[in-house]
C-alpha atoms as a PDB file:
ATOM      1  CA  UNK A   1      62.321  87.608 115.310  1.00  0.00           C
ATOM      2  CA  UNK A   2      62.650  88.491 119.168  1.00  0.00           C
ATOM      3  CA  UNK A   3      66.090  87.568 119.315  1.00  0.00           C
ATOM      4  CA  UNK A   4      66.992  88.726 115.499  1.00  0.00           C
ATOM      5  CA  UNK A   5      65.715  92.698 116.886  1.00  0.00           C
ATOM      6  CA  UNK A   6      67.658  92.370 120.199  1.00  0.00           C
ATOM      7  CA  UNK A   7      70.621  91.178 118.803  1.00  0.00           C
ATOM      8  CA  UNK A   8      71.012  94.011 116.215  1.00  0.00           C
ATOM      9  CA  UNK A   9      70.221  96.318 118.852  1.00  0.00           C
ATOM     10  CA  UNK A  10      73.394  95.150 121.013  1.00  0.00           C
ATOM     11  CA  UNK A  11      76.026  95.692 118.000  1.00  0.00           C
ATOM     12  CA  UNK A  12      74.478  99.053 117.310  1.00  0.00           C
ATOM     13  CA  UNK A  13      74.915  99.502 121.531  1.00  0.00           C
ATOM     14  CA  UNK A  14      78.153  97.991 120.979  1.00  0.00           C
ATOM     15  CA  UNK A  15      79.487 100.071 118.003  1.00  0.00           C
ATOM     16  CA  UNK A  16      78.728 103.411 119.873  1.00  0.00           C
ATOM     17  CA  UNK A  17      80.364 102.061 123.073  1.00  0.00           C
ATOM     18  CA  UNK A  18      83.152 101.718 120.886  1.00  0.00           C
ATOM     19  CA  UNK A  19      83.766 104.532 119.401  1.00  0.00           C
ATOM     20  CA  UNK A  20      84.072 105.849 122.813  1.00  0.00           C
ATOM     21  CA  UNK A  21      86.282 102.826 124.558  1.00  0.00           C
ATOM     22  CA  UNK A  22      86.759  99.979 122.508  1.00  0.00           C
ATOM     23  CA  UNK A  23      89.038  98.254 124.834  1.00  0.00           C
ATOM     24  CA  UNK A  24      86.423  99.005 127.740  1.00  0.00           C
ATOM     25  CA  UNK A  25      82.666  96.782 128.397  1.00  0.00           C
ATOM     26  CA  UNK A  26      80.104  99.321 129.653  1.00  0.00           C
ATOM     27  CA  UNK A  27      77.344  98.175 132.241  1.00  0.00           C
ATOM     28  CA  UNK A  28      74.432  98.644 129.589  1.00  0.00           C
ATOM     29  CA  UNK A  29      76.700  96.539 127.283  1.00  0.00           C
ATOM     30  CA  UNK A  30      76.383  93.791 130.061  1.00  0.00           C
ATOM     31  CA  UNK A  31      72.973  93.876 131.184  1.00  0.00           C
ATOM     32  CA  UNK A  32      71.658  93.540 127.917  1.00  0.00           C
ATOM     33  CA  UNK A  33      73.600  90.867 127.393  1.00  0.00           C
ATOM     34  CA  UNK A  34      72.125  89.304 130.484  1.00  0.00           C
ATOM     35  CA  UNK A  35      68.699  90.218 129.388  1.00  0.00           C
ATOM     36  CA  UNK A  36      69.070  88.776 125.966  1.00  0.00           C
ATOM     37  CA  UNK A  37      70.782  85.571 126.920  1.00  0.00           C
ATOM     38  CA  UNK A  38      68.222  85.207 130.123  1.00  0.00           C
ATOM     39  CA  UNK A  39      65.637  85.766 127.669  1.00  0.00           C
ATOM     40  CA  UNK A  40      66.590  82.828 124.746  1.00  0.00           C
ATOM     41  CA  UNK A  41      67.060  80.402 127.590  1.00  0.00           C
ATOM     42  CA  UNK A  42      62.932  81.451 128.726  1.00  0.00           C
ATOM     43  CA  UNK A  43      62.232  81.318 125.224  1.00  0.00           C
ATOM     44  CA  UNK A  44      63.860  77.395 125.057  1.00  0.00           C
ATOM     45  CA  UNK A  45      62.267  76.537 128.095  1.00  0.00           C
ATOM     46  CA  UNK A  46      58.842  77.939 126.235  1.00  0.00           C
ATOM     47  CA  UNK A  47      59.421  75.651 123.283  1.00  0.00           C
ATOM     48  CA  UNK A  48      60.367  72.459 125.340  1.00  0.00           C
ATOM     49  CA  UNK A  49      56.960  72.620 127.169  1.00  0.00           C
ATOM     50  CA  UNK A  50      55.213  73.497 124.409  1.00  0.00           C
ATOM     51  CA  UNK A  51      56.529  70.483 122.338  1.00  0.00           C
ATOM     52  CA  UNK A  52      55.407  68.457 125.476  1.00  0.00           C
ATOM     53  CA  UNK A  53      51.941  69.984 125.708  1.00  0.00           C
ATOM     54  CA  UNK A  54      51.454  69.495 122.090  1.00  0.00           C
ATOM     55  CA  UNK A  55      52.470  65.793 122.353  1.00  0.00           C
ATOM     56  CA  UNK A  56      50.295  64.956 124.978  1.00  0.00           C
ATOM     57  CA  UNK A  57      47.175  66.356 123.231  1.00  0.00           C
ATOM     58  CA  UNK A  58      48.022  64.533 120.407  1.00  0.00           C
ATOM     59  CA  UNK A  59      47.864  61.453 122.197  1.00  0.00           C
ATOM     60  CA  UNK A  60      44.717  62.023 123.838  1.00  0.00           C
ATOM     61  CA  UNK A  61      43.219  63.082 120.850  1.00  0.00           C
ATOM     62  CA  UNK A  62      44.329  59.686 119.073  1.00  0.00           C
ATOM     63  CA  UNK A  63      42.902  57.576 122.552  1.00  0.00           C
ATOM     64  CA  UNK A  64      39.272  59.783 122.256  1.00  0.00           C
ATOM     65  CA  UNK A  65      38.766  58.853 118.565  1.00  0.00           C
ATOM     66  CA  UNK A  66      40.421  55.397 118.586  1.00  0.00           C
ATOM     67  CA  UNK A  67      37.911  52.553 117.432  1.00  0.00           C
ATOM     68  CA  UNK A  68      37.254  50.639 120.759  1.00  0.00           C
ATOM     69  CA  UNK A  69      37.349  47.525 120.292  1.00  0.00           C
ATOM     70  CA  UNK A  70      33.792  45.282 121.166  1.00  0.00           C
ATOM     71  CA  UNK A  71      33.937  43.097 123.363  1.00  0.00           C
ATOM     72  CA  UNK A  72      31.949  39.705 121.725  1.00  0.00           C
ATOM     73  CA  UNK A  73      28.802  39.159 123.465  1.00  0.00           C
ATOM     74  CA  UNK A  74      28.701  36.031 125.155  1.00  0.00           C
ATOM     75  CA  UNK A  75      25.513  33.536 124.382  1.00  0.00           C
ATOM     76  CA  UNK A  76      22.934  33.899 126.090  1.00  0.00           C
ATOM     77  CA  UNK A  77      21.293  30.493 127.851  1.00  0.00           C
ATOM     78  CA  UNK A  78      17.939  29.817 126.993  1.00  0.00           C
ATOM     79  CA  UNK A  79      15.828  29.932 130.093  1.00  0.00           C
ATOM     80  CA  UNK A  80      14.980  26.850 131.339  1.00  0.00           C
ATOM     81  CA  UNK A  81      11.013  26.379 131.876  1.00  0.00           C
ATOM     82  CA  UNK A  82       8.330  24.292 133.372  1.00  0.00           C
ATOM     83  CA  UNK A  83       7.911  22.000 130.253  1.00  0.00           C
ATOM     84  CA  UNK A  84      11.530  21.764 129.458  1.00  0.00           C
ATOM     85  CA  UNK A  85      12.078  20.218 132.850  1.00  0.00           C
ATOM     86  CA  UNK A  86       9.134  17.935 132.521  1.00  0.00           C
ATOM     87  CA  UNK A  87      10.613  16.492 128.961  1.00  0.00           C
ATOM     88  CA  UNK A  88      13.785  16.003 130.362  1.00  0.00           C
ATOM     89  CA  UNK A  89      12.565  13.861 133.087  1.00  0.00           C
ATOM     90  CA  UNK A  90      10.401  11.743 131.043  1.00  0.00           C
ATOM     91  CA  UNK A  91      13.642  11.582 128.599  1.00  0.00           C
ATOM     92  CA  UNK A  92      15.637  10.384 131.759  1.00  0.00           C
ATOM     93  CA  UNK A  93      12.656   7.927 133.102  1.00  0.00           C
ATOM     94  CA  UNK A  94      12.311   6.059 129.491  1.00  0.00           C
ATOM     95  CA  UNK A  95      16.246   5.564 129.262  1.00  0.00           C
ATOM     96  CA  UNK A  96      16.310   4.146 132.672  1.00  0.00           C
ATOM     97  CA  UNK A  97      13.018   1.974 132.168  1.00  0.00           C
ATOM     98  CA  UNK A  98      14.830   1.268 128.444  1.00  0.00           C
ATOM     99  CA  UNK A  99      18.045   0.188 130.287  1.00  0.00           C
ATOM    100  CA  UNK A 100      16.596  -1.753 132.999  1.00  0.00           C
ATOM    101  CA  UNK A 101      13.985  -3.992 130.409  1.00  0.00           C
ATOM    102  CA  UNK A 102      17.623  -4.765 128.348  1.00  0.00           C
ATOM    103  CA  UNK A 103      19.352  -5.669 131.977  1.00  0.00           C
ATOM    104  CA  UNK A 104      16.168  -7.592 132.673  1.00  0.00           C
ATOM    105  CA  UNK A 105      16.397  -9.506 128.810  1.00  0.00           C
ATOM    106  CA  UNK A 106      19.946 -10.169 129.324  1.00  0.00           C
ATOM    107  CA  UNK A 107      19.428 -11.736 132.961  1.00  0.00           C
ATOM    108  CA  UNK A 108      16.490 -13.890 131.509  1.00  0.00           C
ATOM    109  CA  UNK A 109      18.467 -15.172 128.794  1.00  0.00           C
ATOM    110  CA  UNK A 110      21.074 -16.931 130.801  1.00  0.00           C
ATOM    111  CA  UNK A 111      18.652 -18.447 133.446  1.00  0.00           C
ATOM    112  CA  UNK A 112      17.950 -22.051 132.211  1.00  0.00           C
ATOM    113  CA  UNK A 113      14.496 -23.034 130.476  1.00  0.00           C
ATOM    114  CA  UNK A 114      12.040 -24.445 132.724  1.00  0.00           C
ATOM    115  CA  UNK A 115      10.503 -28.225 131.463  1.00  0.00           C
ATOM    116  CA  UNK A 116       6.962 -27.353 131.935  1.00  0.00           C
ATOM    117  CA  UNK A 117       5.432 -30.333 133.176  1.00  0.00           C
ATOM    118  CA  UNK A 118       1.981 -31.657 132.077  1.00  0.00           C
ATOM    119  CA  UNK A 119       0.045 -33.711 134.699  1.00  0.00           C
ATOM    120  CA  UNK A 120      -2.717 -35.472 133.697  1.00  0.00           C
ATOM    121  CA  UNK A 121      -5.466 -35.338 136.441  1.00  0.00           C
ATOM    122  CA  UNK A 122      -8.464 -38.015 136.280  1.00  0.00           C
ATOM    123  CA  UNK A 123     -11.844 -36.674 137.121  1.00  0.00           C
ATOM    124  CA  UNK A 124     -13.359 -37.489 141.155  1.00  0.00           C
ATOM    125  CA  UNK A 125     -15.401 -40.101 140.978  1.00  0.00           C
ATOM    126  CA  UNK A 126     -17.416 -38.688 143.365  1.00  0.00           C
ATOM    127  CA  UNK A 127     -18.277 -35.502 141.624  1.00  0.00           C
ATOM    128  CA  UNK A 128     -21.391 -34.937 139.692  1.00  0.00           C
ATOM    129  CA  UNK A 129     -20.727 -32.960 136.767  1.00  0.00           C
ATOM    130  CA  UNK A 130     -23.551 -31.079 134.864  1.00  0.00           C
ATOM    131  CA  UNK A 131     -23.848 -28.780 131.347  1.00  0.00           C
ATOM    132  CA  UNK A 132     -26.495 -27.527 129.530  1.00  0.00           C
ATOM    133  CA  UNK A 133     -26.444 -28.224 126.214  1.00  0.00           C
ATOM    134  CA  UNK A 134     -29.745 -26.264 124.857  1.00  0.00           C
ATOM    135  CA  UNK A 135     -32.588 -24.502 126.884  1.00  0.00           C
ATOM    136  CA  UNK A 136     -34.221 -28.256 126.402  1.00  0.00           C
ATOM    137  CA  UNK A 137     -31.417 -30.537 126.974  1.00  0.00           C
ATOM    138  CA  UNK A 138     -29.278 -30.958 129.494  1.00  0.00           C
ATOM    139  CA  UNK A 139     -26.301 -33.674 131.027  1.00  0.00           C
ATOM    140  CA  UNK A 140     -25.498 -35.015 134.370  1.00  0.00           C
ATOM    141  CA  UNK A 141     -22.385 -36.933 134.543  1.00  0.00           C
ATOM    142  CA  UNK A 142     -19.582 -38.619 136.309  1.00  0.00           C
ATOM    143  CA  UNK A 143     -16.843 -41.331 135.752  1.00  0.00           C
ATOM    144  CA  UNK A 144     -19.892 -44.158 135.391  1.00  0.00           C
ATOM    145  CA  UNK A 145     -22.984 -42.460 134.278  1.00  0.00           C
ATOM    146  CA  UNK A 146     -24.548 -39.844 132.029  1.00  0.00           C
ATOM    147  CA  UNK A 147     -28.158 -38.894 132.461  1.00  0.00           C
ATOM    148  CA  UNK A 148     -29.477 -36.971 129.612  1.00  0.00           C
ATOM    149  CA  UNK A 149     -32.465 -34.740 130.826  1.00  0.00           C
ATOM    150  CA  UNK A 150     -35.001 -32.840 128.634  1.00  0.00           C
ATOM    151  CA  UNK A 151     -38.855 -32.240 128.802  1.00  0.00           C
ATOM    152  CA  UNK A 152     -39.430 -34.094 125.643  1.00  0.00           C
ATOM    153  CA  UNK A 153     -39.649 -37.675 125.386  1.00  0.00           C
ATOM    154  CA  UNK A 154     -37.206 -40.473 124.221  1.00  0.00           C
ATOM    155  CA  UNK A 155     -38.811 -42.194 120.959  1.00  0.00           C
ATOM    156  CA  UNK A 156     -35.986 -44.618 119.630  1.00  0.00           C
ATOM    157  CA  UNK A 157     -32.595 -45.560 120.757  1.00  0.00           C
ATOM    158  CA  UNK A 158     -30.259 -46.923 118.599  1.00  0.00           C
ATOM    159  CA  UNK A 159     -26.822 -48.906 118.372  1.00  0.00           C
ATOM    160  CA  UNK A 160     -24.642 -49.228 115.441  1.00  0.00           C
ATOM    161  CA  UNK A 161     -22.358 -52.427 115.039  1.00  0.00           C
ATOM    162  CA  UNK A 162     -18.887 -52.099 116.123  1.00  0.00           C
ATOM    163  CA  UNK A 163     -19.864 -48.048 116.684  1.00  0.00           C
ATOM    164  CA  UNK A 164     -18.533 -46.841 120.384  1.00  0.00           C
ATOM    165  CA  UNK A 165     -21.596 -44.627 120.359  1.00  0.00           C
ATOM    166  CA  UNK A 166     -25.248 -44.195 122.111  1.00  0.00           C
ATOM    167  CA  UNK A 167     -27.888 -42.793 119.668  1.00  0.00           C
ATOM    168  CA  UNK A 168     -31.078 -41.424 121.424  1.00  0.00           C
ATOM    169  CA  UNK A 169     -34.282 -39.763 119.510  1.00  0.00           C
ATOM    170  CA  UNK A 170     -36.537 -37.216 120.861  1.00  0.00           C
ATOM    171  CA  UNK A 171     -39.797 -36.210 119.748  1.00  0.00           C
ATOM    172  CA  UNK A 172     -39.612 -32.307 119.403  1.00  0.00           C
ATOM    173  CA  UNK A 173     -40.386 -29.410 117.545  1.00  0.00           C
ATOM    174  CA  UNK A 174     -37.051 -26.980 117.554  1.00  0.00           C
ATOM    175  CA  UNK A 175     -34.955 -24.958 115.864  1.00  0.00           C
ATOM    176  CA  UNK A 176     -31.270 -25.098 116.775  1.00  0.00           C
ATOM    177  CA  UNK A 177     -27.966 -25.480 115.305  1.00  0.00           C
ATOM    178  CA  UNK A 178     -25.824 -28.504 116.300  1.00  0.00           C
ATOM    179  CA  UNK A 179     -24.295 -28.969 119.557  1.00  0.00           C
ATOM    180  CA  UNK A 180     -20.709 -30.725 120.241  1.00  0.00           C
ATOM    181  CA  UNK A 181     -19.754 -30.621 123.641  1.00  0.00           C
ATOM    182  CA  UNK A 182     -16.247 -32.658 125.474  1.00  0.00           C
ATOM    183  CA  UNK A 183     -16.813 -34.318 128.754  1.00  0.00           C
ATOM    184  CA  UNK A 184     -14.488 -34.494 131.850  1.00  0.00           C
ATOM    185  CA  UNK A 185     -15.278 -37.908 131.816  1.00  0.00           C
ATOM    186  CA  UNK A 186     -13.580 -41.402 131.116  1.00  0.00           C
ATOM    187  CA  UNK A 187     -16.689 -43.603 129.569  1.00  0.00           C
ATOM    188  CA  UNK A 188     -18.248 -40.668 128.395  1.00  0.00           C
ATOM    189  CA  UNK A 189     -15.925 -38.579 126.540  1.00  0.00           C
ATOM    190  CA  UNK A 190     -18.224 -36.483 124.216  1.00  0.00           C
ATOM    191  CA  UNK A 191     -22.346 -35.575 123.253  1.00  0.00           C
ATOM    192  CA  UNK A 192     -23.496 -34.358 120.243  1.00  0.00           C
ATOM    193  CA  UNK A 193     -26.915 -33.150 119.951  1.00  0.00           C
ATOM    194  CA  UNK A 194     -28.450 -32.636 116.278  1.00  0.00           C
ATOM    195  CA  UNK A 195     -31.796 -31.193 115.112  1.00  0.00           C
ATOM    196  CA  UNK A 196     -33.874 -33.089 112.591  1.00  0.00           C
ATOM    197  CA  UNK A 197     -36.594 -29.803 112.540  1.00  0.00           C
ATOM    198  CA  UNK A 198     -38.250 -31.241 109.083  1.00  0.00           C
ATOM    199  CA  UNK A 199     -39.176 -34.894 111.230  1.00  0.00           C
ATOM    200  CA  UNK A 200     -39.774 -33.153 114.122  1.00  0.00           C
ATOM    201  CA  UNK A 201     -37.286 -34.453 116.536  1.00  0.00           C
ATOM    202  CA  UNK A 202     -33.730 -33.878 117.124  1.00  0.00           C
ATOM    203  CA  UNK A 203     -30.866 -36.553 117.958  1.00  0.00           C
ATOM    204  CA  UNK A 204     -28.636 -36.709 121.218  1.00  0.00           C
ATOM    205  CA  UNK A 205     -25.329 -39.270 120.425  1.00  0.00           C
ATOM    206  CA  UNK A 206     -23.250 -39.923 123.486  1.00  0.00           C
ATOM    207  CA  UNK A 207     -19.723 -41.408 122.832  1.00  0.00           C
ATOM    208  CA  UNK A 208     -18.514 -44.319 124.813  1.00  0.00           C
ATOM    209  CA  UNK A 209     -15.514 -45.447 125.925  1.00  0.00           C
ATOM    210  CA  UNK A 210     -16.003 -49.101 124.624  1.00  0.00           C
ATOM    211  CA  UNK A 211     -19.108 -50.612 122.764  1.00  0.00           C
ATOM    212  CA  UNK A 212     -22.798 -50.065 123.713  1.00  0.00           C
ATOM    213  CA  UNK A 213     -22.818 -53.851 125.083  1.00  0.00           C
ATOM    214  CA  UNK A 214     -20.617 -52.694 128.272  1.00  0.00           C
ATOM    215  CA  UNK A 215     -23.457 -50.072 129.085  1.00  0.00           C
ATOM    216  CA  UNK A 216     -26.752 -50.320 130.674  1.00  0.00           C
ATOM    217  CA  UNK A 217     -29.588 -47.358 129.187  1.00  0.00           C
ATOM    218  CA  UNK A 218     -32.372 -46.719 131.282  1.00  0.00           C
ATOM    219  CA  UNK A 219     -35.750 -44.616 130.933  1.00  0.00           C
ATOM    220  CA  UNK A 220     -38.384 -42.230 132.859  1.00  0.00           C
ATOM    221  CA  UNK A 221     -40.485 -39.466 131.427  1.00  0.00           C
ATOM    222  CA  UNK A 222     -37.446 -36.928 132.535  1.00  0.00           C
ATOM    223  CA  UNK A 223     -34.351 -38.270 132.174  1.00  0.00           C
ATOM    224  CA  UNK A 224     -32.687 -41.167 129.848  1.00  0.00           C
ATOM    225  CA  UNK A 225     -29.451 -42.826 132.222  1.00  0.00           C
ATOM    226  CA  UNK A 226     -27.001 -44.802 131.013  1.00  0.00           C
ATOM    227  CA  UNK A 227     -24.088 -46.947 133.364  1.00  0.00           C
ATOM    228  CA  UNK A 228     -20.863 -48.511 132.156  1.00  0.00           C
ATOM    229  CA  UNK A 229     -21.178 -52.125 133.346  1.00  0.00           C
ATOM    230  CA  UNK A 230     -18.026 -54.040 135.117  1.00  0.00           C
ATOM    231  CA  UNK A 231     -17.750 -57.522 135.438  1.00  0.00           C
END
């Protein structure tokens, strides 16, 4: 509109110069022009940096309301406590025990078997065994000889045909269950001692090594002895 108003003013300027001089520029003629032109090139100059002003508020209005974008959150890591580190030791501890009992299995496995050896080892001679049978009865023993002792009394002895075995009878008055006991002891290998409560005495048999006839039996009011005879 500025420049629309100053340029109509010019050809009116102009059309009166020329009615006076139309061959001939006046200085007012000139000096507006100056103006005018000076004035379009301010008005230009106005636009350009406006146009630039405009453009750079646009962009900063686009960066303020721009969605940022969020940055993913990275996991946090559990914190590690007391009784976590306790379970992971005893985790560590049974893999290593585990791992050293299958070393161990594996390193037993190719050794070679040992021949266990029995050895058979005869009883001393010289060494005087004893056991107690009951509270009552008691044995005294070697390689060669038993003695039987008891505080009752021996009322029969007896020998069965062809029968490895001493029988002895004692006049008593007990209650008792039977009693089998093994000897360390070469001519005397076992005792048995049986109750006969309802007749009043119980039974002692001593197994022999051989027949009766190779033994020699003995008496006193303590003890009953019998000795394996050599020729």
């Amino acid at each position: 509109m500025k420049t629309l108003f100053f340029t109509l003013l010019l050809i009116l300027t102009t059309s009166a110069v020329a009615r006076e001089n139309p061959f001939e520029a006046t200085n007012a003629y000139e000096e507006e022009k100056a103006r005018i032109i000076e004035m379009n090139e301010a008005e230009e100059d106005y636009a350009v940096e406006y146009q630039q002003e405009q453009q750079y508020v646009n962009e900063m209005y686009e960066k303020m309301n721009k969605p940022q974008k969020e940055e993913p959150k990275k996991p946090t890591k559990p914190a590690v406590t007391e009784e976590k580190i306790k379970k992971m030791i005893q985790k560590a501890q049974k893999e290593v025990e585990k791992k050293a009992k299958d070393i161990a299995q594996e390193v037993v496995k190719k050794q070679p078997k040992k021949v266990e050896q029995v050895v058979y080892v005869k009883p001393r001679l010289d060494v005087v065994n004893e056991k107690e049978l009951l509270p009552f009865v008691k044995v005294e023993y070697d390689n060669d000889k038993i003695d039987i002792i008891s505080k009752y009394k021996v009322s029969k002895k007896i020998t069965l045909p062809g029968e490895k075995k001493m029988v002895l009878d004692f006049n008593a008055n007990e209650n008792f269950y039977t009693v089998r006991q093994n000897l360390d002891s070469t001519n005397f290998p076992k005792v048995t001692v049986g109750n006969h409560k309802k007749d009043k005495f119980f039974r002692v048999v001593v197994e022999l090594a051989s027949t009766p006839d190779d033994y020699e039996v003995t008496y006193d009011d303590k003890k009953v002895s019998i000795v394996k005879l050599y020729e």
